[in-house]
C-alpha atoms as a PDB file:
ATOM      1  CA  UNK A   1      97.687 113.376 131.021  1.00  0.00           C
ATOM      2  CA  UNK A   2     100.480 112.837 128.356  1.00  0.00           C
ATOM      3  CA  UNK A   3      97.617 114.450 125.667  1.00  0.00           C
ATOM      4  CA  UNK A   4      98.867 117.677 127.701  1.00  0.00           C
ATOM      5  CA  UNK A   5     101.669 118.981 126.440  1.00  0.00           C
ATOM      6  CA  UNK A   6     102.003 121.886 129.549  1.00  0.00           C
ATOM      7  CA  UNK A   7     102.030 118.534 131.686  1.00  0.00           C
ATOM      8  CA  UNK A   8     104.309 116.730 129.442  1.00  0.00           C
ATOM      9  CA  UNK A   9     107.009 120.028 129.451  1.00  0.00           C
ATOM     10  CA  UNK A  10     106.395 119.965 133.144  1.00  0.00           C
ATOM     11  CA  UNK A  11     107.477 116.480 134.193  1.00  0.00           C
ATOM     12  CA  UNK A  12     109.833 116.682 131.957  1.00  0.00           C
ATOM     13  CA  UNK A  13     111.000 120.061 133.509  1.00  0.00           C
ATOM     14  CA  UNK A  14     111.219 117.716 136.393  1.00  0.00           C
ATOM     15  CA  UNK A  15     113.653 114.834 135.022  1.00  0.00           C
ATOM     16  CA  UNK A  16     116.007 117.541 134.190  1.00  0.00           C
ATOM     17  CA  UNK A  17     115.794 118.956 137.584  1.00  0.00           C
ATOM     18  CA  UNK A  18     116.498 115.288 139.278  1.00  0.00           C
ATOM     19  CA  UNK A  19     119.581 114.882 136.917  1.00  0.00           C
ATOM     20  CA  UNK A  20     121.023 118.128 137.605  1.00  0.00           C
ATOM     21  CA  UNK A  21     120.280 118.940 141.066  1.00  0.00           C
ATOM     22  CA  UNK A  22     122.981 116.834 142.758  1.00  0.00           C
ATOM     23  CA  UNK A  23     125.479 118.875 141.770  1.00  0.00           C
ATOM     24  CA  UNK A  24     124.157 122.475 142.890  1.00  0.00           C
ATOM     25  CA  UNK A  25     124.099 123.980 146.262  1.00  0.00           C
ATOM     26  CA  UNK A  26     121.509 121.728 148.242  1.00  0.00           C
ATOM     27  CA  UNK A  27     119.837 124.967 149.227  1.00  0.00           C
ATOM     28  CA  UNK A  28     119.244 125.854 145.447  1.00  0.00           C
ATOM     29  CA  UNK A  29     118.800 121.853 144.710  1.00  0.00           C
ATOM     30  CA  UNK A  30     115.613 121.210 147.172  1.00  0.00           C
ATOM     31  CA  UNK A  31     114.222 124.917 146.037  1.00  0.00           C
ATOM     32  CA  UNK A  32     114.424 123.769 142.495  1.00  0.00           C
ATOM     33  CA  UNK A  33     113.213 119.974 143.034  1.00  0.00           C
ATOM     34  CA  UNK A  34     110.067 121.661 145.057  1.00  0.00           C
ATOM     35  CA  UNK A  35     108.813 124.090 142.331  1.00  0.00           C
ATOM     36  CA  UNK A  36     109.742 121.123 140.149  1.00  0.00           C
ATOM     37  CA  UNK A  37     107.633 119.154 141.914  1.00  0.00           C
ATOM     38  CA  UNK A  38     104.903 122.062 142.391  1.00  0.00           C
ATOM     39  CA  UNK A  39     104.775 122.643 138.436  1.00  0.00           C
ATOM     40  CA  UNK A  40     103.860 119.156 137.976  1.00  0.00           C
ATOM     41  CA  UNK A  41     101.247 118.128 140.669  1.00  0.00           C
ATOM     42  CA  UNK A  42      99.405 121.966 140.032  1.00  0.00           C
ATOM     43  CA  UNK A  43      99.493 121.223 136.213  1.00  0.00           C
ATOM     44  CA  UNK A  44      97.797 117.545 136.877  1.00  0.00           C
ATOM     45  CA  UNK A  45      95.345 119.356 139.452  1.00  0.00           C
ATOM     46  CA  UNK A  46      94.192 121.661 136.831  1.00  0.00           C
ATOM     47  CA  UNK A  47      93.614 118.719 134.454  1.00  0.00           C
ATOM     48  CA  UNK A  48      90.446 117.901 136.692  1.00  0.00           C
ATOM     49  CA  UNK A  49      88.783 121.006 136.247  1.00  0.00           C
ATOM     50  CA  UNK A  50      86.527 122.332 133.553  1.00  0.00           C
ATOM     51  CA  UNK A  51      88.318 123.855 130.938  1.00  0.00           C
ATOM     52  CA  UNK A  52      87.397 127.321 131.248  1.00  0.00           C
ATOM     53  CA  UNK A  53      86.647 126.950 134.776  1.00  0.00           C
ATOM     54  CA  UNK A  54      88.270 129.614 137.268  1.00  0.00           C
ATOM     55  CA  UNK A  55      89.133 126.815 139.491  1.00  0.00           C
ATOM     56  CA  UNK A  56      91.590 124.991 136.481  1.00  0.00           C
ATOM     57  CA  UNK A  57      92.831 129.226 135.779  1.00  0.00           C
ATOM     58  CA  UNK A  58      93.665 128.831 139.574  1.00  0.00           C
ATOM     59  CA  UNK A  59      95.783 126.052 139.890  1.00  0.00           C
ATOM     60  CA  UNK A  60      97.468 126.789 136.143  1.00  0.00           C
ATOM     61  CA  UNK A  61      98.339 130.517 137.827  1.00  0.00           C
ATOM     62  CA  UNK A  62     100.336 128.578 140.545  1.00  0.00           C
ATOM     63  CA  UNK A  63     101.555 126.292 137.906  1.00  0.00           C
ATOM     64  CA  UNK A  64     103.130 128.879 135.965  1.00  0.00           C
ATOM     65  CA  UNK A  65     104.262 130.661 139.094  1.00  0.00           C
ATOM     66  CA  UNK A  66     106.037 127.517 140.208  1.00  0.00           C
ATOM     67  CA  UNK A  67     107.642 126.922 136.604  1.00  0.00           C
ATOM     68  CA  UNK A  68     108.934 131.053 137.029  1.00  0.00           C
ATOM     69  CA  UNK A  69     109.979 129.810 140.296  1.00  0.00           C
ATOM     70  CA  UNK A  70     112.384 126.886 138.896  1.00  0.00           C
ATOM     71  CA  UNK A  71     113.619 128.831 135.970  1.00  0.00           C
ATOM     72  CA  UNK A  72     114.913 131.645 138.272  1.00  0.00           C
ATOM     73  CA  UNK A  73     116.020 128.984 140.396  1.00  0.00           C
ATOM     74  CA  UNK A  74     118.512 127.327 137.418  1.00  0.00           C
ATOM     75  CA  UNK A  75     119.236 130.957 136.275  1.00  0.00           C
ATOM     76  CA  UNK A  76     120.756 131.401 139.856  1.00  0.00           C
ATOM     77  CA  UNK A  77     122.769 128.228 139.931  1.00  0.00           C
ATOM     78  CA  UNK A  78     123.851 129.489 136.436  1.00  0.00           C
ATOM     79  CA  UNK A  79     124.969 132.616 137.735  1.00  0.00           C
ATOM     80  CA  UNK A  80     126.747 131.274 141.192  1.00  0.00           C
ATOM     81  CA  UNK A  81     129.222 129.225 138.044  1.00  0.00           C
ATOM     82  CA  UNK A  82     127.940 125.658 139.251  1.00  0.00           C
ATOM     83  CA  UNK A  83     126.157 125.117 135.840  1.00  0.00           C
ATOM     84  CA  UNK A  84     126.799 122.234 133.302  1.00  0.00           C
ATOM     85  CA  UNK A  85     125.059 121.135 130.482  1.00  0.00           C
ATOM     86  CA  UNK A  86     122.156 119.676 132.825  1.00  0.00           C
ATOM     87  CA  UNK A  87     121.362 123.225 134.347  1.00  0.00           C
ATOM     88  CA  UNK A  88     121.363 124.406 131.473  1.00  0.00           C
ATOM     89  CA  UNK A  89     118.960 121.667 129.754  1.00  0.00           C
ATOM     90  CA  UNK A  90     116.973 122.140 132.964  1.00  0.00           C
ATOM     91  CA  UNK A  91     116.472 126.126 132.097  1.00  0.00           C
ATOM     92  CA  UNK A  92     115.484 124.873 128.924  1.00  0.00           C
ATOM     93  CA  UNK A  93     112.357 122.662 130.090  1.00  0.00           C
ATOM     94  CA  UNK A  94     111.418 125.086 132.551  1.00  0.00           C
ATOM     95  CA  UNK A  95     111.043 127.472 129.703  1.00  0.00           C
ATOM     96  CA  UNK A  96     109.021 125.462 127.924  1.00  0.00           C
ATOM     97  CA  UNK A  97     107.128 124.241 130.294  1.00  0.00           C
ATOM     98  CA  UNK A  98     106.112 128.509 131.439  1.00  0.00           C
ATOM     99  CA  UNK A  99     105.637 128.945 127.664  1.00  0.00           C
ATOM    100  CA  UNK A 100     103.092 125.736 127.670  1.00  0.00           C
ATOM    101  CA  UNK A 101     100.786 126.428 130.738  1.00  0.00           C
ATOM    102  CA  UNK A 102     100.928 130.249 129.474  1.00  0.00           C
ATOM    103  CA  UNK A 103      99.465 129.035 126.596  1.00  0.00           C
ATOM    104  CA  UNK A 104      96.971 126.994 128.276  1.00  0.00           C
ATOM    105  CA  UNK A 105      96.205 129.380 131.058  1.00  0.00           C
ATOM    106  CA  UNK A 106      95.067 131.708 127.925  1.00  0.00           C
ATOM    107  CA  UNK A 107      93.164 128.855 126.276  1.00  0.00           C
ATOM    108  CA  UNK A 108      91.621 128.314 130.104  1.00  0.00           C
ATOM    109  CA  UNK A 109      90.378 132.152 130.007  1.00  0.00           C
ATOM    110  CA  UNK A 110      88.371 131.632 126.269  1.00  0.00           C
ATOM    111  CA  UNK A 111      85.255 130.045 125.669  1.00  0.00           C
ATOM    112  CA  UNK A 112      84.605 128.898 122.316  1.00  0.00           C
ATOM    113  CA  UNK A 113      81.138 129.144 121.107  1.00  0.00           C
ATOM    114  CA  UNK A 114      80.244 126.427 119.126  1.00  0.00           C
ATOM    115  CA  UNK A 115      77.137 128.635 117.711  1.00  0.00           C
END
């Protein structure tokens, strides 16, 4: 799975998440660590599927949605004035990580033709 970077962007969405989490609101913290969490395991789920396969567009829609999710969630802490330089790392992965499955979500909805 580290051949995918959406995956790789993902978990390491993830690591930021566990680093900065301890410090936020616990409500905010477990909301974050779940979509974290969410991102990750959808991403890998996808993985198993064909590549243009509605079942791998399926789980990299509720990847994405649970990358939005964490993003929001660190733009929130940002906004309550809890944020350090992890939250603000951690808004960073989580935008790279929706940029990432975006991209592969689009690759997921071409076929090639190899004619």
């Amino acid at each position: 799975m580290d051949r995918c970077a959406a995956y790789v962007a993902a978990r390491g969405a993830l690591a930021a998440v566990a680093r900065a989490a301890p410090g936020w609101p616990e409500v905010l913290a477990a909301q974050a660590r779940d979509a974290a969490i969410c991102a990750v395991m959808t991403t890998a789920q996808s993985l198993g599927h064909p590549s243009a396969s509605a079942a791998r567009r399926r789980c990299l829609r509720d990847a994405l949605a649970s990358a939005i999710e964490l993003a929001a969630t660190c733009d929130v802490v940002r906004a309550t004035g809890v944020a350090g330089h992890d939250t603000e790392r951690a808004q960073r992965m989580a935008g790279r990580s929706i940029a990432l499955l975006g991209l592969l979500l689009h690759a997921s909805t071409h076929v090639v033709d190899d004619d």
